[in-house]
PDB file of N, CA and C in Angstrom:
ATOM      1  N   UNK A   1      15.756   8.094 -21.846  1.00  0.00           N
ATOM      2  CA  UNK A   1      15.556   9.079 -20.814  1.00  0.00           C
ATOM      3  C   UNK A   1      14.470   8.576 -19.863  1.00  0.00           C
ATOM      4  N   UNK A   2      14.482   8.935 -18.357  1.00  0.00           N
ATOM      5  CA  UNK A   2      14.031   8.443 -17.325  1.00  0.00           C
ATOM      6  C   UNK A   2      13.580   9.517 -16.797  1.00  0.00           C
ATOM      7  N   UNK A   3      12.147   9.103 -16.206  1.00  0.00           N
ATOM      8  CA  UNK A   3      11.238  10.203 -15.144  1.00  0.00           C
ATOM      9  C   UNK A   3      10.928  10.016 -14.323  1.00  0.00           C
ATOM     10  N   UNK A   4      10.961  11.212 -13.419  1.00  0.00           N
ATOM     11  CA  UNK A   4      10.809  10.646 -11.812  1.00  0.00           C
ATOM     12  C   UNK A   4       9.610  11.547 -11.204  1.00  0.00           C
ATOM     13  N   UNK A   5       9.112  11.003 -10.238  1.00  0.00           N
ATOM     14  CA  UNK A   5       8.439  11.847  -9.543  1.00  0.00           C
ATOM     15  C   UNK A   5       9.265  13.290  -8.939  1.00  0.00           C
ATOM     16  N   UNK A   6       8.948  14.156  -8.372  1.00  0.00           N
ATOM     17  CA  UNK A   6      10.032  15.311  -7.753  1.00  0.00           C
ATOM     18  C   UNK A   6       9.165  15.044  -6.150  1.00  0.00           C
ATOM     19  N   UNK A   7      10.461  15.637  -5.677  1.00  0.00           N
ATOM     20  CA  UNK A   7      10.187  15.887  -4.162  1.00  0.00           C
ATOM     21  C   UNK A   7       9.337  17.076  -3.714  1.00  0.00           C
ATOM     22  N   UNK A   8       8.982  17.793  -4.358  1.00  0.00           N
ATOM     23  CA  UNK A   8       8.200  18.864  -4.461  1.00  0.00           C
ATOM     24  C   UNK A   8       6.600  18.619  -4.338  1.00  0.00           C
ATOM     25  N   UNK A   9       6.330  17.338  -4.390  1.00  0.00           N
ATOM     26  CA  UNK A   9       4.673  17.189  -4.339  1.00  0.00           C
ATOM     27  C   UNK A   9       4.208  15.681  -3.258  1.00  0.00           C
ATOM     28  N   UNK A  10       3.152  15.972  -2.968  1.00  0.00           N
ATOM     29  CA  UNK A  10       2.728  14.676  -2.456  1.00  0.00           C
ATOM     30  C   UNK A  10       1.632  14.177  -2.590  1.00  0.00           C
ATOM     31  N   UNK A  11       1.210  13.047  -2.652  1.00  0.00           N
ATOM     32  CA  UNK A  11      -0.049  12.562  -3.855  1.00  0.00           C
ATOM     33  C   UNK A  11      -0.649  11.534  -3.014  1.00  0.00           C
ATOM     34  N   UNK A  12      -2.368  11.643  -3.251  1.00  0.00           N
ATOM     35  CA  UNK A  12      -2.515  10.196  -2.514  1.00  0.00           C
ATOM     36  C   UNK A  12      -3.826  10.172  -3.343  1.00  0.00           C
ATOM     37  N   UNK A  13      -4.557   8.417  -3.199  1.00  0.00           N
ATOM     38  CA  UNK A  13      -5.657   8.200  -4.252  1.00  0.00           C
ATOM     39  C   UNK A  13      -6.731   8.617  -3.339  1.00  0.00           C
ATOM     40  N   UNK A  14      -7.911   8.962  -4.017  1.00  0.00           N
ATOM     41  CA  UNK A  14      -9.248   9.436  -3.198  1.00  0.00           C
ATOM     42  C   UNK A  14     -10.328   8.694  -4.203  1.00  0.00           C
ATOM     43  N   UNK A  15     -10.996   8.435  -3.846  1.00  0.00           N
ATOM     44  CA  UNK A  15     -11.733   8.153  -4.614  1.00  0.00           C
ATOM     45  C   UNK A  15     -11.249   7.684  -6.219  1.00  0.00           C
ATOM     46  N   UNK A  16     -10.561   7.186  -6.093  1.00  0.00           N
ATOM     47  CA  UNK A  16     -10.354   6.194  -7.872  1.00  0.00           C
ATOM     48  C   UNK A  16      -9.620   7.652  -8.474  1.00  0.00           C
ATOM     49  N   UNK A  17      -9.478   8.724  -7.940  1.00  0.00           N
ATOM     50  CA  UNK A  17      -8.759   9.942  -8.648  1.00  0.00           C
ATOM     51  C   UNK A  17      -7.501   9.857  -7.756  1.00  0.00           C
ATOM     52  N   UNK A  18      -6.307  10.354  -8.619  1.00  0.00           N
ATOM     53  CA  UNK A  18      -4.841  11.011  -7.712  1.00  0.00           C
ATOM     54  C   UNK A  18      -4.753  12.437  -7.625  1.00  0.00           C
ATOM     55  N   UNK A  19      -4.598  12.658  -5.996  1.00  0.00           N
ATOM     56  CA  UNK A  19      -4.921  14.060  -5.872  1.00  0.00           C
ATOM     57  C   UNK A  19      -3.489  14.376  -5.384  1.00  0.00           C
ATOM     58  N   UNK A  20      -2.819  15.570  -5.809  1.00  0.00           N
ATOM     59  CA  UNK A  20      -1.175  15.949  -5.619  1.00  0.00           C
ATOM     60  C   UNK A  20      -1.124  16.921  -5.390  1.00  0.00           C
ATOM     61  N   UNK A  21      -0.627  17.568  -4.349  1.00  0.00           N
ATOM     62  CA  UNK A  21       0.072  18.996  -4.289  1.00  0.00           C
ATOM     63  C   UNK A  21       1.189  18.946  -4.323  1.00  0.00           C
ATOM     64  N   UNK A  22       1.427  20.019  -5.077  1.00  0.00           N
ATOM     65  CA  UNK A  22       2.417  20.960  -5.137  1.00  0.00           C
ATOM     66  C   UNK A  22       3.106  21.539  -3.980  1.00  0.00           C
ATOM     67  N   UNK A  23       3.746  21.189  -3.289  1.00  0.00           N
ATOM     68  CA  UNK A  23       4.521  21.833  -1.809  1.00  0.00           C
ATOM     69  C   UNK A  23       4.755  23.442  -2.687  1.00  0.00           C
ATOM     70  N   UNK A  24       5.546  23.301  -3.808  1.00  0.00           N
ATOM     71  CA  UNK A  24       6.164  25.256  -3.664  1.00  0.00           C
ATOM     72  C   UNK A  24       5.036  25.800  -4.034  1.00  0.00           C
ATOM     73  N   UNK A  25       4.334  25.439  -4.733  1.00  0.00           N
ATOM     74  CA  UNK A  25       3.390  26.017  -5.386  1.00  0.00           C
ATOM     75  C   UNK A  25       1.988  26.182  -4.605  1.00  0.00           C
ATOM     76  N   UNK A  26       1.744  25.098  -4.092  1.00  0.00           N
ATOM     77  CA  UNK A  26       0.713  25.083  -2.892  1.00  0.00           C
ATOM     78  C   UNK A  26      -0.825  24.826  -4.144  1.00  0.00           C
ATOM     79  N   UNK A  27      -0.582  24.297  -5.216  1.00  0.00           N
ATOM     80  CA  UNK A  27      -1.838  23.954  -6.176  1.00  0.00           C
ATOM     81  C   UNK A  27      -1.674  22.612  -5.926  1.00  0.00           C
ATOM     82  N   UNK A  28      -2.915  22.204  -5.667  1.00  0.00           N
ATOM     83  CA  UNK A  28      -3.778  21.172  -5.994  1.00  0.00           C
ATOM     84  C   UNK A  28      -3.908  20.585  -7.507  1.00  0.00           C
ATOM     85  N   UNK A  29      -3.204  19.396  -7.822  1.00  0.00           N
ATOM     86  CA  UNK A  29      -3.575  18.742  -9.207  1.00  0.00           C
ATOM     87  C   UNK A  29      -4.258  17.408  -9.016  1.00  0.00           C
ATOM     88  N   UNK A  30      -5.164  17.136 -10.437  1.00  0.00           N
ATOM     89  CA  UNK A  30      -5.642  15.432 -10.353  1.00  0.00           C
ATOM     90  C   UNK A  30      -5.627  14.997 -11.157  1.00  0.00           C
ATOM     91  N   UNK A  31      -5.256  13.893 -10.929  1.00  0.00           N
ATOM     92  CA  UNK A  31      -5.347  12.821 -12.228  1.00  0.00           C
ATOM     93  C   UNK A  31      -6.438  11.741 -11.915  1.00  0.00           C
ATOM     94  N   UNK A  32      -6.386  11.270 -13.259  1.00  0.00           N
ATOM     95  CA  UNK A  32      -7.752   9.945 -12.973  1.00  0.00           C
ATOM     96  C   UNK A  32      -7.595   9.125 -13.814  1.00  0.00           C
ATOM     97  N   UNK A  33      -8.308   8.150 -13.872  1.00  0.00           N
ATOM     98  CA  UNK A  33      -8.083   6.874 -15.066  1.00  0.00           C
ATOM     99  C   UNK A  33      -6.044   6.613 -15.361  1.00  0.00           C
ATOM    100  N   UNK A  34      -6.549   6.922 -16.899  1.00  0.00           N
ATOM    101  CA  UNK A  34      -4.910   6.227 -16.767  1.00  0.00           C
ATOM    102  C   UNK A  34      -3.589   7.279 -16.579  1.00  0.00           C
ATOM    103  N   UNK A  35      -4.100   8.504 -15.542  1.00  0.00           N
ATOM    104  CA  UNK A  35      -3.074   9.291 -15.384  1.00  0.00           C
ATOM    105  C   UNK A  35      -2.938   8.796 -14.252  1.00  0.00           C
ATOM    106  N   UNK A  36      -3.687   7.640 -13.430  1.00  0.00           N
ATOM    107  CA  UNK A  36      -3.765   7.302 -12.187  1.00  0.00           C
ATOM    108  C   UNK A  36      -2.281   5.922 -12.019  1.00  0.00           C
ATOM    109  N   UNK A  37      -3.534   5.483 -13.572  1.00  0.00           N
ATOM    110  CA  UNK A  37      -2.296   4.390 -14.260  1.00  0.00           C
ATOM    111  C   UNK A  37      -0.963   4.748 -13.953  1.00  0.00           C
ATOM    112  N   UNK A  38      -0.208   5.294 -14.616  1.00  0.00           N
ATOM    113  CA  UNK A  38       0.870   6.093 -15.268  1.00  0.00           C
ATOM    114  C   UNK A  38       1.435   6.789 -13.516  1.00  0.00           C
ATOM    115  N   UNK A  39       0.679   7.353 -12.658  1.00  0.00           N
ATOM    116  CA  UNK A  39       1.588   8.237 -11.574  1.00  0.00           C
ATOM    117  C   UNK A  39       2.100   7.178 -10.738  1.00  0.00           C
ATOM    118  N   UNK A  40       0.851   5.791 -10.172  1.00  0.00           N
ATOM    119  CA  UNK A  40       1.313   4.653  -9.753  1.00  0.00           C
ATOM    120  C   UNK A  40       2.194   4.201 -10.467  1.00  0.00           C
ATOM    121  N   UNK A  41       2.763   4.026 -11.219  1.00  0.00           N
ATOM    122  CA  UNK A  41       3.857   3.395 -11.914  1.00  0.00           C
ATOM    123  C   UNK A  41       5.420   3.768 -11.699  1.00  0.00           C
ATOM    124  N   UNK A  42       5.180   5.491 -11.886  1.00  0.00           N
ATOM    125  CA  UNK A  42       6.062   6.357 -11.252  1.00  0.00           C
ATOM    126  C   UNK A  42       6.576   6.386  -9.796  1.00  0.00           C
ATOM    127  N   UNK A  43       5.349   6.082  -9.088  1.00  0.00           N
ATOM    128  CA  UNK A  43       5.698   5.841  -7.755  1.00  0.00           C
ATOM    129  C   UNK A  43       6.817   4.891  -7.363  1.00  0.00           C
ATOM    130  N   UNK A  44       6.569   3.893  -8.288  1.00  0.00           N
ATOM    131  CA  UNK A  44       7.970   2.461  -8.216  1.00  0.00           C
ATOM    132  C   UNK A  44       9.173   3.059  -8.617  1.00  0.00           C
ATOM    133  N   UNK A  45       9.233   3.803  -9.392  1.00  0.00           N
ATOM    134  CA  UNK A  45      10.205   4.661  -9.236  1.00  0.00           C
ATOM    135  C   UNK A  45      10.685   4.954 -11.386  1.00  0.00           C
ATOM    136  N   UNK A  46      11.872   5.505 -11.017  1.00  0.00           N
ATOM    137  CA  UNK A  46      12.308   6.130 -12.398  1.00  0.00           C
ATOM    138  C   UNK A  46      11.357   5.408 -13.919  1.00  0.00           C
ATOM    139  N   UNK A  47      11.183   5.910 -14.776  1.00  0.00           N
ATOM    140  CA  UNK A  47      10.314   5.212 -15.901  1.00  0.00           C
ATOM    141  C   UNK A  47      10.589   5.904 -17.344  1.00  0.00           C
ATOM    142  N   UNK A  48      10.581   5.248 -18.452  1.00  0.00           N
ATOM    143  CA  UNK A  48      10.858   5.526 -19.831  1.00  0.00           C
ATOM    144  C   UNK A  48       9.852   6.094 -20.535  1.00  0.00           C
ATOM    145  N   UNK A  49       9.786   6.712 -21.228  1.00  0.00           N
ATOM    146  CA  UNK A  49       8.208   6.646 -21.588  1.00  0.00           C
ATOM    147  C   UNK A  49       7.637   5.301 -22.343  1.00  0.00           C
ATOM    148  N   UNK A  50       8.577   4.470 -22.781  1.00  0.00           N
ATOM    149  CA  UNK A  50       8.390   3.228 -23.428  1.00  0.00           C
ATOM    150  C   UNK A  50       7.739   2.007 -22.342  1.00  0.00           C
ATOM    151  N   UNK A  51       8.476   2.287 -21.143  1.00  0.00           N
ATOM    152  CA  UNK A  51       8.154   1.356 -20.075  1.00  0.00           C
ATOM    153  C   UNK A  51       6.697   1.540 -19.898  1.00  0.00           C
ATOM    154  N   UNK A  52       6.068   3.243 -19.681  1.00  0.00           N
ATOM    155  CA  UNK A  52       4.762   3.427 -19.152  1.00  0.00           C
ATOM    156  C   UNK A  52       3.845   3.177 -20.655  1.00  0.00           C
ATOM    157  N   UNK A  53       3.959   3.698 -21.865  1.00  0.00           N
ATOM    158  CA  UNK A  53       3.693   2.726 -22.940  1.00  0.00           C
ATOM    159  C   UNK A  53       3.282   1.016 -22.765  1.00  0.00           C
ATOM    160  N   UNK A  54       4.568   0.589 -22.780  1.00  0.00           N
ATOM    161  CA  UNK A  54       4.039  -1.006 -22.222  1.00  0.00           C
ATOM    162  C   UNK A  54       2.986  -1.468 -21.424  1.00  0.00           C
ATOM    163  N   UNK A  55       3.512  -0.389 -20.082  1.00  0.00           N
ATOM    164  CA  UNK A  55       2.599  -1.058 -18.900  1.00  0.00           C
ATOM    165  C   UNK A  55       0.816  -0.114 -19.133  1.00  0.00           C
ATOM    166  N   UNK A  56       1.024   1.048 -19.440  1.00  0.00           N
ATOM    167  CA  UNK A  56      -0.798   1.351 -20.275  1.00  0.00           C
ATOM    168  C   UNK A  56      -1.333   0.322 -21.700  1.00  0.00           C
ATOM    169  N   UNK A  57      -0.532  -0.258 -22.778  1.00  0.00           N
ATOM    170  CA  UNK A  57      -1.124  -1.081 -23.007  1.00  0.00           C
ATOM    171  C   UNK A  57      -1.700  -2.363 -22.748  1.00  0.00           C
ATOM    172  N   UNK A  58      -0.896  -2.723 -21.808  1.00  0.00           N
ATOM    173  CA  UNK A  58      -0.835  -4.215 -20.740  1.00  0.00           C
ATOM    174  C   UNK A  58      -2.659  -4.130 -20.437  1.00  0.00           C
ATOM    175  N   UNK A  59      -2.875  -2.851 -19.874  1.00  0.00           N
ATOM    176  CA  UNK A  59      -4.136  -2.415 -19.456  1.00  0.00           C
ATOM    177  C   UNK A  59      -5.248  -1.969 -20.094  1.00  0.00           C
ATOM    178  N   UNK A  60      -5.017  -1.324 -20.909  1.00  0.00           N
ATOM    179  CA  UNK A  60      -5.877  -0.574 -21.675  1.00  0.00           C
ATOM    180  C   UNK A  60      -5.470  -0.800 -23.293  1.00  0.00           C
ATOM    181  N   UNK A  61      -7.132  -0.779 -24.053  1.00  0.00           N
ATOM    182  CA  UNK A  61      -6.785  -1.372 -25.584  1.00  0.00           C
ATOM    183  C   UNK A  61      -6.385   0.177 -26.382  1.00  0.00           C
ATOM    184  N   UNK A  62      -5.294   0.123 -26.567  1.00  0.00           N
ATOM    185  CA  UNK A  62      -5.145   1.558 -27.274  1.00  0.00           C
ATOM    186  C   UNK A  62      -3.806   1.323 -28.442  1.00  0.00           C
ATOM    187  N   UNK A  63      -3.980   2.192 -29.078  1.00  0.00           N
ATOM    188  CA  UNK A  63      -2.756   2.283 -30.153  1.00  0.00           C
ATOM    189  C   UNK A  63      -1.622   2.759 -29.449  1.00  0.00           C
ATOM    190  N   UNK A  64      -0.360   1.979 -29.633  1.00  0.00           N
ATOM    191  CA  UNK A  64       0.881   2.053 -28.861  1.00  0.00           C
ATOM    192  C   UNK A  64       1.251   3.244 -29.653  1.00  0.00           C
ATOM    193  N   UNK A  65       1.384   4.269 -30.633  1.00  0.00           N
ATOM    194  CA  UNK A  65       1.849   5.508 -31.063  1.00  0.00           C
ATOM    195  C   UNK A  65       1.291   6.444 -30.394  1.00  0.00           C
ATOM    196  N   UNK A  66      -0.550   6.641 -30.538  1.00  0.00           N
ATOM    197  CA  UNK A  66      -1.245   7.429 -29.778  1.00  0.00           C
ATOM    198  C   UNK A  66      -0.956   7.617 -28.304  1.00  0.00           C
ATOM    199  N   UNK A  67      -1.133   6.132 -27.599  1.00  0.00           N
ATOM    200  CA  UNK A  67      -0.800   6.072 -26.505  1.00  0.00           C
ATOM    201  C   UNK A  67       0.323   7.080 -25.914  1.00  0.00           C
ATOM    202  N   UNK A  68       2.012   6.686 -26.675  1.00  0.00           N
ATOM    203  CA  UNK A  68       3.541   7.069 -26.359  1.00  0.00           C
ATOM    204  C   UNK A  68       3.007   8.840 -26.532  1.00  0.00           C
ATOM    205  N   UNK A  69       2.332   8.924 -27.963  1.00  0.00           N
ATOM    206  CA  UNK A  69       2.321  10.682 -27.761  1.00  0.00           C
ATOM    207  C   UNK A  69       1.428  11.298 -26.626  1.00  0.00           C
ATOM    208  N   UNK A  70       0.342  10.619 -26.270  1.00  0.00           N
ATOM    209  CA  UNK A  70      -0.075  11.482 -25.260  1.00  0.00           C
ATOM    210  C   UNK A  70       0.493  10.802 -23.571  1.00  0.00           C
ATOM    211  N   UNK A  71       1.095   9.715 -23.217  1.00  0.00           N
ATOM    212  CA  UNK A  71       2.165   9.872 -22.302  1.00  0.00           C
ATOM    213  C   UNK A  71       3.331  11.149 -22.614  1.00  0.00           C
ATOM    214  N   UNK A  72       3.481  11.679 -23.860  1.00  0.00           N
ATOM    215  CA  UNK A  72       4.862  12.354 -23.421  1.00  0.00           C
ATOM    216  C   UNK A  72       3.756  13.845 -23.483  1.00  0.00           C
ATOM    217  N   UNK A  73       2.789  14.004 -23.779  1.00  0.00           N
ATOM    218  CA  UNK A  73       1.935  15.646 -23.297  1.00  0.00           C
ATOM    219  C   UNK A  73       1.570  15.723 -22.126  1.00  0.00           C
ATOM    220  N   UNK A  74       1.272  14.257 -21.147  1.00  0.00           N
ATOM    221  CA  UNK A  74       1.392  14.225 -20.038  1.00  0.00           C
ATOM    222  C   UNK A  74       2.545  15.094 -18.712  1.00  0.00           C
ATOM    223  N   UNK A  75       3.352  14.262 -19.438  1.00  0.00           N
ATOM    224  CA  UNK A  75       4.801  13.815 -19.087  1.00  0.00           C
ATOM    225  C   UNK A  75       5.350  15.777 -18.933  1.00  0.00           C
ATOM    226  N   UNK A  76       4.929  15.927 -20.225  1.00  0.00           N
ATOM    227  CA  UNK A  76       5.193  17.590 -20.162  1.00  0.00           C
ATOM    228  C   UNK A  76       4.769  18.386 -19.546  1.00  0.00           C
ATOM    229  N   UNK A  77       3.430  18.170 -19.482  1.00  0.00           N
ATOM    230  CA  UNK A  77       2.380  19.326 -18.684  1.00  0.00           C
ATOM    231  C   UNK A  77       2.968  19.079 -17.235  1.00  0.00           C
ATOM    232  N   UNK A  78       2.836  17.515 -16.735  1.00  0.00           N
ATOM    233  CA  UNK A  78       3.714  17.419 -15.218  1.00  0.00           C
ATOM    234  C   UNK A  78       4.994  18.263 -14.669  1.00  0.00           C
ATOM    235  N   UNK A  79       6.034  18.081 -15.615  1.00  0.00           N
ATOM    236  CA  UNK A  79       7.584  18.861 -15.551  1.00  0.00           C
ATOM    237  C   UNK A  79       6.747  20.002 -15.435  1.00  0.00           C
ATOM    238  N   UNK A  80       5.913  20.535 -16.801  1.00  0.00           N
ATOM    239  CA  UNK A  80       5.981  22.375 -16.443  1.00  0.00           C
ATOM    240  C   UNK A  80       5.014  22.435 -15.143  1.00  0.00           C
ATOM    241  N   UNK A  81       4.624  22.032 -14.534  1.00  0.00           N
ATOM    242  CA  UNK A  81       3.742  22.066 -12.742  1.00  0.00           C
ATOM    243  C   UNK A  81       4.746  21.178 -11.410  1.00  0.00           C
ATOM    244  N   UNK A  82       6.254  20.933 -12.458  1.00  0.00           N
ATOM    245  CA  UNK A  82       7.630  20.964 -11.609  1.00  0.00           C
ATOM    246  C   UNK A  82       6.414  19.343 -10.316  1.00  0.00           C
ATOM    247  N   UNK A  83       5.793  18.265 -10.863  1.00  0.00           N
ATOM    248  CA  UNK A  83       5.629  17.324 -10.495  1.00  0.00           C
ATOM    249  C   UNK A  83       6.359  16.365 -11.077  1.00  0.00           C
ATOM    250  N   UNK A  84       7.339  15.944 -12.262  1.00  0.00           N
ATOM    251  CA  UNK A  84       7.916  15.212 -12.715  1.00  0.00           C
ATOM    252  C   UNK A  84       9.179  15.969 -13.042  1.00  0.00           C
ATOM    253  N   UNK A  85      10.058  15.362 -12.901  1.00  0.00           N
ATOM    254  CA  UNK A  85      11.280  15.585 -13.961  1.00  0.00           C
ATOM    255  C   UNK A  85      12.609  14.441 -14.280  1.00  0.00           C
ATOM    256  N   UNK A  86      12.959  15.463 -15.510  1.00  0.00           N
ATOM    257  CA  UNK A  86      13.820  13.504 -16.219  1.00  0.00           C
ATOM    258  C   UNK A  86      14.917  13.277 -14.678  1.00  0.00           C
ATOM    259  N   UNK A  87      15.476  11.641 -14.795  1.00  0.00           N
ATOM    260  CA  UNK A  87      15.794  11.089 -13.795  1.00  0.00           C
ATOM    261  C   UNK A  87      17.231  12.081 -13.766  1.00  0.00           C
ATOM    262  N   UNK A  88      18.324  11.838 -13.377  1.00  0.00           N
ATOM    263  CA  UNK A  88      19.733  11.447 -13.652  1.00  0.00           C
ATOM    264  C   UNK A  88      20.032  10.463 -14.023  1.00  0.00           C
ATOM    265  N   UNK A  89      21.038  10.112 -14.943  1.00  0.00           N
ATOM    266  CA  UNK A  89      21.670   8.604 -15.201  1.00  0.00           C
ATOM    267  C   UNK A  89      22.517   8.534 -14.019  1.00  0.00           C
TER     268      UNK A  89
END
């Protein structure tokens, strides 16, 4: 399964943080460090959670299990603030 950014938000870096709104919603979200990681990545477009796995360990020294589970609490909290959702095949 594949995730995409949604058309619903627009994001830009500020200061070493990613700052996104929400168009329907009109909230303000941020990410930082390696949620900064992880949204740039998205930006290239559709992603696995295995792919963003890879490419956060590439970067950062972390346990590839820990890592995959908190990419997919990420991954979740994004969908429910309707900033991500899975691709289409």
């Amino acid at each position: 399964m594949k995730y995409q950014l949604t058309s619903q938000q627009i994001a830009s870096k500020v200061a070493g943080e990613m700052v996104i709104l929400n168009h329907e919603k009109g909230y303000y979200y941020g990410l930082s460090d390696v949620g900064v990681l992880i949204w740039e990545q998205m930006e290239k477009g559709p992603q696995t959670v295995e792919e963003l796995v890879v490419h956060v360990c590439a970067v950062y020294e972390v346990d590839p299990s820990a890592c995959k589970a908190d990419i997919g609490d990420l991954l979740n909290d994004l969908i429910s603030e309707k900033l991500v959702e899975i691709a289409e095949a």
